[in-house]
C-alpha atoms as a PDB file:
ATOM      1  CA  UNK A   1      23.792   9.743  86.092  1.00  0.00           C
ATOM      2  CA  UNK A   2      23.958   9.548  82.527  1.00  0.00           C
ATOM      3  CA  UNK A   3      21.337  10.513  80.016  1.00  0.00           C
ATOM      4  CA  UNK A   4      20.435   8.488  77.141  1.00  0.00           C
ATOM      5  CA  UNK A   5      21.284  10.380  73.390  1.00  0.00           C
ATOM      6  CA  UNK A   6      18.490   8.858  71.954  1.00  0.00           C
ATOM      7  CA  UNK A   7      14.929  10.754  72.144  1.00  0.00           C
ATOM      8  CA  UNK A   8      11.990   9.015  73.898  1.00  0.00           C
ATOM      9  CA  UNK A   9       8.938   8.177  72.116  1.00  0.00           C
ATOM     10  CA  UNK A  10       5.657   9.882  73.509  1.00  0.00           C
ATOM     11  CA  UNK A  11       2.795   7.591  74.290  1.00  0.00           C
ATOM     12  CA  UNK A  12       0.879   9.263  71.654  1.00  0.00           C
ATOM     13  CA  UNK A  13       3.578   8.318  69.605  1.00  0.00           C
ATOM     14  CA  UNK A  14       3.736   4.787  70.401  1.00  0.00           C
ATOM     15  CA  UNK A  15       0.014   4.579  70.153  1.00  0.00           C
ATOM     16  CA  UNK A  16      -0.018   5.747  66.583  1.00  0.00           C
ATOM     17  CA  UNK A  17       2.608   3.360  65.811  1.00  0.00           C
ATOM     18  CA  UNK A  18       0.930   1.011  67.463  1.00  0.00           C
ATOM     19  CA  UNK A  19      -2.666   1.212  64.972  1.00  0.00           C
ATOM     20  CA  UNK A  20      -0.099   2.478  61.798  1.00  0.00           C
ATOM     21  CA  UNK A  21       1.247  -1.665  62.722  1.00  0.00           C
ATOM     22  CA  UNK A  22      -1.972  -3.005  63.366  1.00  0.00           C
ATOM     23  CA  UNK A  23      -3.954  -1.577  60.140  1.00  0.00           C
ATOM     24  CA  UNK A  24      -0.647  -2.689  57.864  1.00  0.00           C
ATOM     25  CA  UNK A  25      -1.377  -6.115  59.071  1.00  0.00           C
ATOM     26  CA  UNK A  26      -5.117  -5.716  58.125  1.00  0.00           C
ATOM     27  CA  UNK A  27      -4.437  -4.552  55.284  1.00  0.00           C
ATOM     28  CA  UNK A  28      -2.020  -7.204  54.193  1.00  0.00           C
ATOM     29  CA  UNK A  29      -4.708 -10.519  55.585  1.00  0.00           C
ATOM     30  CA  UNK A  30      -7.286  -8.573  52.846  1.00  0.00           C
ATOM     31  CA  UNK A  31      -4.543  -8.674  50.267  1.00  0.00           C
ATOM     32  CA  UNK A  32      -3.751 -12.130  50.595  1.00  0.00           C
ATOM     33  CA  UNK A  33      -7.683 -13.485  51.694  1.00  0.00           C
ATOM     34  CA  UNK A  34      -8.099 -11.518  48.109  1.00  0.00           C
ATOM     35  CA  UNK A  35      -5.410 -13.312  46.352  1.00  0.00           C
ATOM     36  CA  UNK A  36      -6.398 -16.587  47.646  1.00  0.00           C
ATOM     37  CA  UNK A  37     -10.110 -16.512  46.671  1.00  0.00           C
ATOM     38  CA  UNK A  38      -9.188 -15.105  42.797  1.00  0.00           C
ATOM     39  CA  UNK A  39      -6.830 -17.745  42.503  1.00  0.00           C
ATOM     40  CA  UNK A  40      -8.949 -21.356  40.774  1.00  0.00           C
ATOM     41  CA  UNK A  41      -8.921 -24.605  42.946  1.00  0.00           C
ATOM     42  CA  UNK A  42      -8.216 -27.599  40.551  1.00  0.00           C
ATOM     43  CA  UNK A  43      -8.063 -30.248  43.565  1.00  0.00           C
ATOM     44  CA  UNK A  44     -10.939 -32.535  42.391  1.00  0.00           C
ATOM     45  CA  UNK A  45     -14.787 -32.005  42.497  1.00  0.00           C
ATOM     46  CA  UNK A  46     -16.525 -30.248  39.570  1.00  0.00           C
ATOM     47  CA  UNK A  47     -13.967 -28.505  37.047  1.00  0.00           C
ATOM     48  CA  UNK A  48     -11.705 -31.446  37.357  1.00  0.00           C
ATOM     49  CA  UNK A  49     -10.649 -35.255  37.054  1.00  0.00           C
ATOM     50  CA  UNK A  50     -13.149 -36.901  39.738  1.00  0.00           C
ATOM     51  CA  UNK A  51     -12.490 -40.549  41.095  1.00  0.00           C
ATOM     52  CA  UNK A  52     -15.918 -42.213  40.962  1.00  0.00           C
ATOM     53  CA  UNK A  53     -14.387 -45.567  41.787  1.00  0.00           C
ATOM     54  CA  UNK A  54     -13.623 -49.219  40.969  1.00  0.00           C
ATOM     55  CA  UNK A  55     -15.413 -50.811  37.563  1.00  0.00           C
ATOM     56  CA  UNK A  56     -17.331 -53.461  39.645  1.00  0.00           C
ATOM     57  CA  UNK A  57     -19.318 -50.775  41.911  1.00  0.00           C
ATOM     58  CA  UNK A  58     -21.389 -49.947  39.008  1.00  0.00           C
ATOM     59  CA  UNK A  59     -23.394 -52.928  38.071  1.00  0.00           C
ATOM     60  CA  UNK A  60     -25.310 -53.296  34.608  1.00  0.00           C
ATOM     61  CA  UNK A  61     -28.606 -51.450  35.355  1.00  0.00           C
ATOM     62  CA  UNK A  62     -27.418 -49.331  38.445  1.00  0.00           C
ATOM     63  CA  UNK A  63     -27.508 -45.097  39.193  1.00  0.00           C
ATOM     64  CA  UNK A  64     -25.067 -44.349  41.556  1.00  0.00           C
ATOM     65  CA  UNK A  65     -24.508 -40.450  42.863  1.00  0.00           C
ATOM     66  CA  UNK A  66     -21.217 -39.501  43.143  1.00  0.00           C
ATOM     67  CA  UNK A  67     -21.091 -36.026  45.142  1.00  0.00           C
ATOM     68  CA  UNK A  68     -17.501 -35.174  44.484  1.00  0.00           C
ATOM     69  CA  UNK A  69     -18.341 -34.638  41.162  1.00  0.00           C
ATOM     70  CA  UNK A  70     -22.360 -34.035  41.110  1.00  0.00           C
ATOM     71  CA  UNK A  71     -22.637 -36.503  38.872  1.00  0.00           C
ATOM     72  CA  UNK A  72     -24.276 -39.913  37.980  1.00  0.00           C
ATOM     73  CA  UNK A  73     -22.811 -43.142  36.806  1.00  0.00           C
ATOM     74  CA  UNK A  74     -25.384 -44.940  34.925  1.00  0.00           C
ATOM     75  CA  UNK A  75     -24.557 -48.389  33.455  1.00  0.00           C
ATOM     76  CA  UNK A  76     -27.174 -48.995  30.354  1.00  0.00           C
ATOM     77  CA  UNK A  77     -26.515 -51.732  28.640  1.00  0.00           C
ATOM     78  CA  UNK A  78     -23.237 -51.282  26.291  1.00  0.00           C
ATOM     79  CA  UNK A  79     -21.294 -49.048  29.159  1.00  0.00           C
ATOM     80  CA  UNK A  80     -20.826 -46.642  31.487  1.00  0.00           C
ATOM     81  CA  UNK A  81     -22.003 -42.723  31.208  1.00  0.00           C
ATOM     82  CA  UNK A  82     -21.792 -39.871  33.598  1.00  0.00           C
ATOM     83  CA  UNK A  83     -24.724 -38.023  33.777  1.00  0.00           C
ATOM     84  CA  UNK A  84     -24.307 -34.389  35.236  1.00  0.00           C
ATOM     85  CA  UNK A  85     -27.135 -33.802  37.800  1.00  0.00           C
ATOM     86  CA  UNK A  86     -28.200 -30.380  36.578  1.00  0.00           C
ATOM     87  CA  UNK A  87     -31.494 -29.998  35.027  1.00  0.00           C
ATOM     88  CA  UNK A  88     -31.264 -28.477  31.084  1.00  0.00           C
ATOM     89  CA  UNK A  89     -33.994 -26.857  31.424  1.00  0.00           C
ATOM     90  CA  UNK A  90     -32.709 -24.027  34.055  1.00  0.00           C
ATOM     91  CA  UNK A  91     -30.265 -25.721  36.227  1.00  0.00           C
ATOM     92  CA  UNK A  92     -31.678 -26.986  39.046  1.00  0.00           C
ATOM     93  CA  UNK A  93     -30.121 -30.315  40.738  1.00  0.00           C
ATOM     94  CA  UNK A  94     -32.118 -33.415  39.670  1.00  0.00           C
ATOM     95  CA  UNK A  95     -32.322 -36.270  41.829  1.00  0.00           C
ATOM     96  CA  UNK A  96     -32.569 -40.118  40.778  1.00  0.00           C
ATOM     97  CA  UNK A  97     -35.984 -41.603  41.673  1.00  0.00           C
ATOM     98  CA  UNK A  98     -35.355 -45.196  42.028  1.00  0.00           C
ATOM     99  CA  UNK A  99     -38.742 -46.469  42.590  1.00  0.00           C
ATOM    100  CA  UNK A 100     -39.916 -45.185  39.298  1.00  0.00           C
ATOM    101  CA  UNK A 101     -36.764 -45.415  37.683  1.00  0.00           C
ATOM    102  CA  UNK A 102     -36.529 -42.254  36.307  1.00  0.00           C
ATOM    103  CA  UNK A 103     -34.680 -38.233  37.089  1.00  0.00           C
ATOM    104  CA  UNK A 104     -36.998 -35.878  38.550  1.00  0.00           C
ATOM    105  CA  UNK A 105     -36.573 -32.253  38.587  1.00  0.00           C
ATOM    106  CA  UNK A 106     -38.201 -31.142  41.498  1.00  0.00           C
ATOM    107  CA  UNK A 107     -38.430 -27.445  40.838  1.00  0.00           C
ATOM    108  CA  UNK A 108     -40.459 -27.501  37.308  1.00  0.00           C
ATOM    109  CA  UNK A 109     -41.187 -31.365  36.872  1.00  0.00           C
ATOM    110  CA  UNK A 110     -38.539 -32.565  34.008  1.00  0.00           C
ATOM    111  CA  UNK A 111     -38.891 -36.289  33.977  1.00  0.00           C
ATOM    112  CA  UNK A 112     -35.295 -37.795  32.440  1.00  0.00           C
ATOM    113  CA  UNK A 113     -35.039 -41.847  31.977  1.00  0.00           C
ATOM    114  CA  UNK A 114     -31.973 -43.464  33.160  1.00  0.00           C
ATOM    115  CA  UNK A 115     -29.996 -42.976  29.885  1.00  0.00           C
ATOM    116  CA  UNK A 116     -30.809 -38.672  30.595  1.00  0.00           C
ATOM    117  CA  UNK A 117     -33.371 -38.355  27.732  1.00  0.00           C
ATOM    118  CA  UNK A 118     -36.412 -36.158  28.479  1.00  0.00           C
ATOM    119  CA  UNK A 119     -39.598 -37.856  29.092  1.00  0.00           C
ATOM    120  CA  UNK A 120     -41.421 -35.292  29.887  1.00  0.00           C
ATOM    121  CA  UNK A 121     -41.572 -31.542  31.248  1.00  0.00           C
ATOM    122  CA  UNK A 122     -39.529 -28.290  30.181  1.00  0.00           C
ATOM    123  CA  UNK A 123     -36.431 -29.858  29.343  1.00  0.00           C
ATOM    124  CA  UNK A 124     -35.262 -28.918  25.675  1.00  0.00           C
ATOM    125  CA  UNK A 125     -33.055 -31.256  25.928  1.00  0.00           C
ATOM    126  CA  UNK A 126     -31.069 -34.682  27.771  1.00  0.00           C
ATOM    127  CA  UNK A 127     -28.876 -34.051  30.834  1.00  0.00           C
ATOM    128  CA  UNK A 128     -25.592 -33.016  30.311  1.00  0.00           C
ATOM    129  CA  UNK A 129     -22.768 -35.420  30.228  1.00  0.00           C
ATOM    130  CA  UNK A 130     -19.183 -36.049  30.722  1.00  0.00           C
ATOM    131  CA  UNK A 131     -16.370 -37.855  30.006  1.00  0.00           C
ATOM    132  CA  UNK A 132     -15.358 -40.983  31.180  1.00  0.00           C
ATOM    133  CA  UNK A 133     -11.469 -42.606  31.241  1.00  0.00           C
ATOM    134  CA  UNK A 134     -11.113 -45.849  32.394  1.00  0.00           C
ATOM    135  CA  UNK A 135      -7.736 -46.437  34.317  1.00  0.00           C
ATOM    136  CA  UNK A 136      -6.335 -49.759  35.677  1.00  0.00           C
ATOM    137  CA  UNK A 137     -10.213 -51.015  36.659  1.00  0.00           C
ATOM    138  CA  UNK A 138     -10.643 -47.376  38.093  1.00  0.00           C
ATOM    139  CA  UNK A 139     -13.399 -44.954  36.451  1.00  0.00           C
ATOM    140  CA  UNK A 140     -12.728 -41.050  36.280  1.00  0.00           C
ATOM    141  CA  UNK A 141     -14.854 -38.959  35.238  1.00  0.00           C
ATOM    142  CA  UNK A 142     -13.464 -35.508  33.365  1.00  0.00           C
ATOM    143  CA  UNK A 143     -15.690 -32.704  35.047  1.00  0.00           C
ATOM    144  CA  UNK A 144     -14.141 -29.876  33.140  1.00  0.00           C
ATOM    145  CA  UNK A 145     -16.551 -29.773  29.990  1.00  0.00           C
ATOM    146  CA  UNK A 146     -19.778 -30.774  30.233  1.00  0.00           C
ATOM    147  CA  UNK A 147     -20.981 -32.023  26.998  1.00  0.00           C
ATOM    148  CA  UNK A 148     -24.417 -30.798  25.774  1.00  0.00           C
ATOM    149  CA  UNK A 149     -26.467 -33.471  23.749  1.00  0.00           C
ATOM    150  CA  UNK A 150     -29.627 -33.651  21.777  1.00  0.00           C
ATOM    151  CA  UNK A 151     -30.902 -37.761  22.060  1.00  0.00           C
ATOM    152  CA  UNK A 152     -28.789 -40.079  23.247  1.00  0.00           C
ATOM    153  CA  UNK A 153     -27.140 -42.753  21.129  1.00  0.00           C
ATOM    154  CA  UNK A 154     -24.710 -45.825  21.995  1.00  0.00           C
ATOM    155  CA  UNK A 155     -21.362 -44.092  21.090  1.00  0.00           C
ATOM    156  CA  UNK A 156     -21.750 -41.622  24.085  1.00  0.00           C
ATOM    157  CA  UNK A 157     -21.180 -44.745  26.345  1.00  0.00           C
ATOM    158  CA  UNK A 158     -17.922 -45.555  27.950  1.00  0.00           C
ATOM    159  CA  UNK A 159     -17.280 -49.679  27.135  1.00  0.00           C
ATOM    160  CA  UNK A 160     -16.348 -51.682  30.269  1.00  0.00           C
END
C-alpha cells in the first residue's frame, strides 16, 4: 500500500483552522454591518424629496399628516405650506388638534395655529417649514433644509 506525500492535518489543527475561518467571517459581517450603517440613506422620508401626493387631496382649509416626511400640508388660503411637525421650542413632535383647530405640543404646551405661528406657550418662534415643488398636479415636499421663520407671511406659501 502506498502512502500519501502529503502530511495530515491534526485535529487540533483543523480545529484552529476551523475558529481562525469562523472569526475572519465575523470579523468581515462587523466590517461591512459598519460600512453599511456610516453610509447616508437618501431613499425618501426626512433628508429628502417626499411625495405627499396629488393637488386635489389637500382641500382649501385642510391639515393633512404626511408620515414619510413628518410633515404637514396645510392649505391657508393663497396655497399650500409644509409645516415640519417638530416643536421650536425643544423638538418635540406636535400633533394637529382638529377640534380646536390648532398644533399642540404635548410635552410643554406650545399652542401653533394652522398657518405654524405661536399662540401661546414656550415657542420662540413658528414651526419650521419646507419647501414645496409642484410637479405635473403632484406635490413634493424638499425635506432636506428645514427653513426657520420668525411670523409667517403670504410669500412662504406654495400657489396651487
Amino acid at each position: 500500500m502506498r502512502q500519501s506525500s502529503r502530511p495530515k492535518i491534526t485535529r487540533a489543527q483543523f480545529l484552529s483552522l476551523t475558529w481562525l475561518g469562523a472569526l475572519v467571517v465575523l470579523a468581515g459581517e462587523a466590517v461591512f454591518m459598519l460600512i453599511s450603517f456610516m453610509k447616508p440613506k437618501a431613499s425618501g422620508g426626512i433628508g429628502g424629496l417626499v411625495y405627499a401626493g396629488k393637488i386635489e387631496e389637500f382641500p382649501p382649509g385642510s391639515v393633512n399628516y404626511i408620515l414619510s416626511g413628518k410633515f404637514y400640508i396645510v392649505h391657508p388660503a393663497g396655497g399650500l405650506m409644509a409645516l415640519w411637525q417638530r416643536c421650536t421650542h425643544l423638538g418635540c413632535a406636535v400633533p394637529w388638534a382638529e377640534a380646536e383647530n390648532q398644533f399642540h405640543c404635548p410635552c410643554h404646551g406650545s399652542l401653533f395655529n394652522q398657518d405654524g405661528v405661536v399662540i401661546g406657550g414656550p415657542a420662540p418662534r413658528p414651526l419650521d417649514r419646507f419647501s414645496i415643488v409642484i410637479k405635473d398636479d403632484e406635490v413634493w415636499v424638499d425635506t432636506s433644509k428645514p427653513i426657520e421663520r420668525s411670523n409667517f407671511d403670504p410669500s412662504q406659501l406654495t400657489p396651487v
